[in-house]
PDB file of N, CA and C in Angstrom:
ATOM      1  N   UNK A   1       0.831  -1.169   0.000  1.00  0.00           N
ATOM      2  CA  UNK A   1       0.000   0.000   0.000  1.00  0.00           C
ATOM      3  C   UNK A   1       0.885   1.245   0.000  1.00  0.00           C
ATOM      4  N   UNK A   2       0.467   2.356  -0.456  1.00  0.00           N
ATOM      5  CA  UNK A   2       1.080   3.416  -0.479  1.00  0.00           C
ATOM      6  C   UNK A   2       1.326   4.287   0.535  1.00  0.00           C
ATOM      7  N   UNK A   3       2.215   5.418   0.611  1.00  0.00           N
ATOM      8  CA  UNK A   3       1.952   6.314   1.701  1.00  0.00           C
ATOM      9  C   UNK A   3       0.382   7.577   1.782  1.00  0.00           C
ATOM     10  N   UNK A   4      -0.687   7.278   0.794  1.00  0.00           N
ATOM     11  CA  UNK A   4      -1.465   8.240   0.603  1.00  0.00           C
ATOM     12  C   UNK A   4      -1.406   9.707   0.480  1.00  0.00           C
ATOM     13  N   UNK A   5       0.086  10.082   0.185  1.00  0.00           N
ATOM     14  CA  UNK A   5       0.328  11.239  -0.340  1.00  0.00           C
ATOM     15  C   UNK A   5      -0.200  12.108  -1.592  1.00  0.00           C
ATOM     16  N   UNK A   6      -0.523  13.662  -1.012  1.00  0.00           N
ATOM     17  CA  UNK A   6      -0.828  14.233  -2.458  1.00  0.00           C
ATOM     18  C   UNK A   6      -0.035  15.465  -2.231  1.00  0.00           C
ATOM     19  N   UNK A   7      -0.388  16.471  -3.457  1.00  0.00           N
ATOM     20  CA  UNK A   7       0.386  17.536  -3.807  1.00  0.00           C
ATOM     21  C   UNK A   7       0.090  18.470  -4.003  1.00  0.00           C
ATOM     22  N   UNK A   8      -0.874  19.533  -3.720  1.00  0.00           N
ATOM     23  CA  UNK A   8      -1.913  20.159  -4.243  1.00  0.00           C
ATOM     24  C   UNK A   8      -0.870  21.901  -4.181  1.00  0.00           C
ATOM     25  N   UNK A   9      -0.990  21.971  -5.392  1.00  0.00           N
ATOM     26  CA  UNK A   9      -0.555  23.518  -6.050  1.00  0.00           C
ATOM     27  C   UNK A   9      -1.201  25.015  -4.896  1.00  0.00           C
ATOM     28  N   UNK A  10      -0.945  25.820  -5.171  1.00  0.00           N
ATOM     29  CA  UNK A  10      -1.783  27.279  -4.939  1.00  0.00           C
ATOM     30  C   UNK A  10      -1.120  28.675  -5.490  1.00  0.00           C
ATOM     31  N   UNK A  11      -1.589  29.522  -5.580  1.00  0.00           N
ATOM     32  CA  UNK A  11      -1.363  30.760  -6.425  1.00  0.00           C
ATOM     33  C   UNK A  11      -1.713  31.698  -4.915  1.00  0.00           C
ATOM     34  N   UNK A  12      -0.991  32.502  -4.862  1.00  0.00           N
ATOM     35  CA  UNK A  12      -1.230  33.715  -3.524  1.00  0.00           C
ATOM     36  C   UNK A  12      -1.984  33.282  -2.832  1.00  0.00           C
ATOM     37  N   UNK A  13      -1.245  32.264  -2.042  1.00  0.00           N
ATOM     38  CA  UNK A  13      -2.173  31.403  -0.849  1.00  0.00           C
ATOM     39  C   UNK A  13      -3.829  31.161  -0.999  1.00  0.00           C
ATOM     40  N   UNK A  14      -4.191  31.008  -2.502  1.00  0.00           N
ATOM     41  CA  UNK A  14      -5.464  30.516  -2.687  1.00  0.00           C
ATOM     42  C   UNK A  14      -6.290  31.694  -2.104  1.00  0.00           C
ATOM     43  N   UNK A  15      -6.364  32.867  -2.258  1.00  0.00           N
ATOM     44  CA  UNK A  15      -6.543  34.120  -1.335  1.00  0.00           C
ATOM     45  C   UNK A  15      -7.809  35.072  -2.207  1.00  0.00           C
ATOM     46  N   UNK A  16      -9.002  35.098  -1.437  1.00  0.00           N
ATOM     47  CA  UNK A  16      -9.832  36.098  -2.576  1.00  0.00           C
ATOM     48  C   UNK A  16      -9.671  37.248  -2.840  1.00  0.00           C
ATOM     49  N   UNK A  17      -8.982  38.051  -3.696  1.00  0.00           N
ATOM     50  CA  UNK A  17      -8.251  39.302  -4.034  1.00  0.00           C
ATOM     51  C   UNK A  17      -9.577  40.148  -3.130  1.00  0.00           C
ATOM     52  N   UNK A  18     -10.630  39.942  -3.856  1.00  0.00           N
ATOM     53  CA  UNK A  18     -11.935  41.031  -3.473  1.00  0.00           C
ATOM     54  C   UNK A  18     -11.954  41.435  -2.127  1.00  0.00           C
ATOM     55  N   UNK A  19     -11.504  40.220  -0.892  1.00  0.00           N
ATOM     56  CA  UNK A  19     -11.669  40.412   0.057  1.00  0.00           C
ATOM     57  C   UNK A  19     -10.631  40.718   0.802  1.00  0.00           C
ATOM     58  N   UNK A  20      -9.406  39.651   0.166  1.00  0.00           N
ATOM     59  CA  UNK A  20      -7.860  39.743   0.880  1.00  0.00           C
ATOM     60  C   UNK A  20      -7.117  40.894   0.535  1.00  0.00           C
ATOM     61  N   UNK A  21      -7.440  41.985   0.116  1.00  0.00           N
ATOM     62  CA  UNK A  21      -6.677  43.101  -0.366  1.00  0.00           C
ATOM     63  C   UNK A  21      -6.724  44.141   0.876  1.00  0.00           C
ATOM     64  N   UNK A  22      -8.729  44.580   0.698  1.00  0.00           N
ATOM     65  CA  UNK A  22      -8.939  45.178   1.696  1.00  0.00           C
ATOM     66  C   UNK A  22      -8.204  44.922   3.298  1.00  0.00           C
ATOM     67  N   UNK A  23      -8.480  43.369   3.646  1.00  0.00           N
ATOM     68  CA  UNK A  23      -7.768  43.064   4.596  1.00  0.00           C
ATOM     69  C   UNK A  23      -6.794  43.561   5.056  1.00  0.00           C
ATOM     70  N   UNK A  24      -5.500  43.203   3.687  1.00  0.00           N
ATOM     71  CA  UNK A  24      -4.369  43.831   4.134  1.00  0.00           C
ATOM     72  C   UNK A  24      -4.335  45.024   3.984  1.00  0.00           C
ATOM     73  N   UNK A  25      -4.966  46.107   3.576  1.00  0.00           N
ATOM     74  CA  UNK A  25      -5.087  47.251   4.070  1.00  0.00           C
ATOM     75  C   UNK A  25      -5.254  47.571   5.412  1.00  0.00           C
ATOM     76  N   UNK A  26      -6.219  47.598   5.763  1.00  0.00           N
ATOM     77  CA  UNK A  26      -6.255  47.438   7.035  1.00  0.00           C
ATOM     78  C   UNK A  26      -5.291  46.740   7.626  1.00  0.00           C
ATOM     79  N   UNK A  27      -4.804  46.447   8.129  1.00  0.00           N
ATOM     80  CA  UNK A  27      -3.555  45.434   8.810  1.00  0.00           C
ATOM     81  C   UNK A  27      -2.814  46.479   8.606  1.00  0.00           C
ATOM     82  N   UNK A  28      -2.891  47.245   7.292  1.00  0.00           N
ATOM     83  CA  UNK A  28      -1.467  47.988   7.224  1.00  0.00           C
ATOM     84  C   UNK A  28      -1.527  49.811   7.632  1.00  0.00           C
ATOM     85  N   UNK A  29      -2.827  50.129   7.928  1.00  0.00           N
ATOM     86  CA  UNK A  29      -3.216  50.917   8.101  1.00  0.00           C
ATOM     87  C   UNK A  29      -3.451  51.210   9.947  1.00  0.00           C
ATOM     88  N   UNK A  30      -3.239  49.090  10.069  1.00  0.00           N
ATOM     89  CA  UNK A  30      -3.274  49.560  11.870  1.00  0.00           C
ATOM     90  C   UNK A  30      -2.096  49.205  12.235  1.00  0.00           C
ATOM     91  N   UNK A  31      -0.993  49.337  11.170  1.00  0.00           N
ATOM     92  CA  UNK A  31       0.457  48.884  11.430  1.00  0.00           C
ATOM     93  C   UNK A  31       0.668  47.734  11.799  1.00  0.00           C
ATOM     94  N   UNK A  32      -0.104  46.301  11.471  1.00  0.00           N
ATOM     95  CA  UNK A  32       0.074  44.891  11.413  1.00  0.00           C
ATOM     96  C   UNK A  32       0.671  44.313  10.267  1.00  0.00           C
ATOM     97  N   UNK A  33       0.783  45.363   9.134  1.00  0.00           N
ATOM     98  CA  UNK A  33       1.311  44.410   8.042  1.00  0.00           C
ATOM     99  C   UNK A  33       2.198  45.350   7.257  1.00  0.00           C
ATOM    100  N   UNK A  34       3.856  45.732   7.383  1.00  0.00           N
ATOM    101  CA  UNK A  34       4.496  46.728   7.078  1.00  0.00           C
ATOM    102  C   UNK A  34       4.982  46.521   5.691  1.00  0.00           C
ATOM    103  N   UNK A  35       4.230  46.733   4.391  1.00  0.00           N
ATOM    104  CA  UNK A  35       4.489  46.723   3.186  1.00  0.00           C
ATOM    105  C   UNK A  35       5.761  47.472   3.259  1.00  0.00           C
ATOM    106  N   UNK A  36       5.619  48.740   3.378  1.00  0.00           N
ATOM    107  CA  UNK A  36       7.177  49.417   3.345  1.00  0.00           C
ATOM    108  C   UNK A  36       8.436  49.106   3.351  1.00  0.00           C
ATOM    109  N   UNK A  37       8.259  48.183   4.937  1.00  0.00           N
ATOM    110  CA  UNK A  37       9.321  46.806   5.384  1.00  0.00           C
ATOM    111  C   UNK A  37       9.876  45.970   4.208  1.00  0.00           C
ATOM    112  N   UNK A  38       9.401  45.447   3.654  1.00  0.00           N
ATOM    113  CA  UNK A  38       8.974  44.665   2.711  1.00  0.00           C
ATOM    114  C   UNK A  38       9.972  44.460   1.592  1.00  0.00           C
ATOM    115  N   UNK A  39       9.877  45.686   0.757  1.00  0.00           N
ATOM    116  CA  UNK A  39      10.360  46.497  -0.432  1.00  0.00           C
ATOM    117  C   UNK A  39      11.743  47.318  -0.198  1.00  0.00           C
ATOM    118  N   UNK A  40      12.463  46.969  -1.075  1.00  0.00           N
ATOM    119  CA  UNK A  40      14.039  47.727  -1.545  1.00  0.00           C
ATOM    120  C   UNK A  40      14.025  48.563  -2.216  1.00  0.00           C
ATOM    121  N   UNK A  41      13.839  49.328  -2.751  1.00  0.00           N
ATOM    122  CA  UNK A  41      14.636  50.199  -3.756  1.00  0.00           C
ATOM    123  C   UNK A  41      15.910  50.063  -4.385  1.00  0.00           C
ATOM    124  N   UNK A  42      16.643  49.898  -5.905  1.00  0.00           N
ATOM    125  CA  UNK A  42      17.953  50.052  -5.611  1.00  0.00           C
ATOM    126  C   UNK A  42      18.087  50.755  -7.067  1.00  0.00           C
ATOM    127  N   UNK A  43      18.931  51.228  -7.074  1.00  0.00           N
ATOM    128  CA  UNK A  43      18.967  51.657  -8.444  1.00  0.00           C
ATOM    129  C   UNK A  43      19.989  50.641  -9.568  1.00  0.00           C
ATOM    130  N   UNK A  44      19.589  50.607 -10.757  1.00  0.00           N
ATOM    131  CA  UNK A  44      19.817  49.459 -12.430  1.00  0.00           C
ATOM    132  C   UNK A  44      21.497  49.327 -11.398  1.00  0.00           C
ATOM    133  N   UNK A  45      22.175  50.291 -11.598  1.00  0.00           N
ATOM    134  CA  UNK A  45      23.689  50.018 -10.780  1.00  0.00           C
ATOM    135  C   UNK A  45      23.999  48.983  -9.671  1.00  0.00           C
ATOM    136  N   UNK A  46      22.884  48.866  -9.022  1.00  0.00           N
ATOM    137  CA  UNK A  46      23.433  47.733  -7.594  1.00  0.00           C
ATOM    138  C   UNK A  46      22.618  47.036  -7.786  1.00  0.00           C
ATOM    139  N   UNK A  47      22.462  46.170  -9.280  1.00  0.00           N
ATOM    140  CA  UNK A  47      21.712  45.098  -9.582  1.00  0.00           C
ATOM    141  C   UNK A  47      22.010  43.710  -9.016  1.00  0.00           C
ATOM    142  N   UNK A  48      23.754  43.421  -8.991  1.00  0.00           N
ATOM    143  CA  UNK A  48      23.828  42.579  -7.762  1.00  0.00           C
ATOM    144  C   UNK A  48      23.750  42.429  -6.880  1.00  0.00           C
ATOM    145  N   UNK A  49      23.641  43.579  -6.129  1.00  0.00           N
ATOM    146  CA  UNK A  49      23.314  44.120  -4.843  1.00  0.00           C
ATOM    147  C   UNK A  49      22.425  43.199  -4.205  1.00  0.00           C
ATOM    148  N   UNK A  50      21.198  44.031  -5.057  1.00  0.00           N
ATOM    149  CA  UNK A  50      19.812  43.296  -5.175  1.00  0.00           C
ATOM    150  C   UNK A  50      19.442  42.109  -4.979  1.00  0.00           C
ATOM    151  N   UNK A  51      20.128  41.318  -5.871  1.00  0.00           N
ATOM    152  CA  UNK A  51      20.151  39.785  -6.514  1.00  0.00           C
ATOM    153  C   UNK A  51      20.462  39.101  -5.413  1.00  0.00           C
ATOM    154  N   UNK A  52      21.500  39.533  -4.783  1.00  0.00           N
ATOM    155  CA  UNK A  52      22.210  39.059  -3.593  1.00  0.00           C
ATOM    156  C   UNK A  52      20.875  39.002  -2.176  1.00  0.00           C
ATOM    157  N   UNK A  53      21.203  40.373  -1.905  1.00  0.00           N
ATOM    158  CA  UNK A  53      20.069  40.583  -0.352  1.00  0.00           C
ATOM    159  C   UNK A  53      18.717  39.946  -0.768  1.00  0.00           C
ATOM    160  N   UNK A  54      18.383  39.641  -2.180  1.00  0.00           N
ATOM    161  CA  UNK A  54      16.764  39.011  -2.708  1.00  0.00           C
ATOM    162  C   UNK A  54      16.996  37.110  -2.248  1.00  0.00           C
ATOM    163  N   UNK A  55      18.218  37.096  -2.591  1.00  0.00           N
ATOM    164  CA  UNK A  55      18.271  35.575  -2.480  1.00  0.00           C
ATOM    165  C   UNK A  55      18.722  34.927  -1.002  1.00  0.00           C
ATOM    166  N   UNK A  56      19.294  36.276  -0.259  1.00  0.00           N
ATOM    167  CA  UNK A  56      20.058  35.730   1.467  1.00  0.00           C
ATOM    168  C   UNK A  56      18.264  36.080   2.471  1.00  0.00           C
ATOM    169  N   UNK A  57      17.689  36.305   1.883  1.00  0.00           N
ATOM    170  CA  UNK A  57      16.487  36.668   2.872  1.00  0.00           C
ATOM    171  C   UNK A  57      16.508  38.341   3.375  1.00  0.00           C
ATOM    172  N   UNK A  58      17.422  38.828   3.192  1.00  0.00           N
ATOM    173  CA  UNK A  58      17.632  40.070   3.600  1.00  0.00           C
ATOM    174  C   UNK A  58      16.741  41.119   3.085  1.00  0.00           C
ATOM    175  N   UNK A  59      16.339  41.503   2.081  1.00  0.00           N
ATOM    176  CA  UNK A  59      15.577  41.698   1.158  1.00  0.00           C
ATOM    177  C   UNK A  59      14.458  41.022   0.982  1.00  0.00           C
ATOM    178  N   UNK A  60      12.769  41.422   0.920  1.00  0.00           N
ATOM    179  CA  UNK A  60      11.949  40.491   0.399  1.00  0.00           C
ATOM    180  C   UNK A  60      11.946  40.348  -1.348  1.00  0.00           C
ATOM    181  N   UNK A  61      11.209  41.717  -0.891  1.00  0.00           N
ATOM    182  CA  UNK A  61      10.635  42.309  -2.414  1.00  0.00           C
ATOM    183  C   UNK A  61      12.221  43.347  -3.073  1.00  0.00           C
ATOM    184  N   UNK A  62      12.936  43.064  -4.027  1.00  0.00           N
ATOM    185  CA  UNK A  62      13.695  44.137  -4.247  1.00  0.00           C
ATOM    186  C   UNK A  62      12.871  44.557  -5.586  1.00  0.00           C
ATOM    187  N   UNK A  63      13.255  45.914  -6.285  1.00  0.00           N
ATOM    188  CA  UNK A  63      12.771  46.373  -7.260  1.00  0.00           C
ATOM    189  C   UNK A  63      14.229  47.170  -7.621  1.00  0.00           C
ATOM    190  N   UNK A  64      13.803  46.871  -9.090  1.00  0.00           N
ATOM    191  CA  UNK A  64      14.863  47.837  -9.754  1.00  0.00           C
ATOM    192  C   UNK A  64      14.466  49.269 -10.144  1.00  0.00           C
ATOM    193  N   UNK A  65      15.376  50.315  -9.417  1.00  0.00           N
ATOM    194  CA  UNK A  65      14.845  51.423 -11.003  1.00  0.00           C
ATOM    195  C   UNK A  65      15.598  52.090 -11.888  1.00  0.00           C
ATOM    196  N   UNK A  66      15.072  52.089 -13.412  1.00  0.00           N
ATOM    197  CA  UNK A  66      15.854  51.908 -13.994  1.00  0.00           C
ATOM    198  C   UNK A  66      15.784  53.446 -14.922  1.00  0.00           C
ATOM    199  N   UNK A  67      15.450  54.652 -14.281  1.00  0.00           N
ATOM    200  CA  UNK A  67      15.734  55.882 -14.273  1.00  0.00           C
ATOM    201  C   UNK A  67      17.264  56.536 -14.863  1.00  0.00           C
TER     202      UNK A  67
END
């Protein structure tokens, strides 16, 4: 017999935009959920930078700009 294992996929934690957005607004509006935190800035120049602190955890979200 098998181990009865399965595998089941999901896309943004299976999450209803309509409802889960507002949510995190709120959260972030009562300072529970710090988008700001979140996000890097770096400019096209410290593209390894980026690459780097995106892949050590240091960094969540980095963004490039390419100004």
């Amino acid at each position: 017999m098998g181990d009865a294992k399965s595998l089941i996929g999901i896309v943004e934690g299976d999450a209803i935009p309509k409802l889960f957005i507002p949510k995190l607004l709120d959260y972030y509006k009562k300072g529970m959920f710090p988008f700001d935190k979140l996000i890097k800035f770096y400019p096209f120049e410290q593209i390894n930078e980026a690459f780097e602190e995106s892949g050590s955890g240091k960094c969540i979200k980095a963004v490039l700009k390419m100004l």
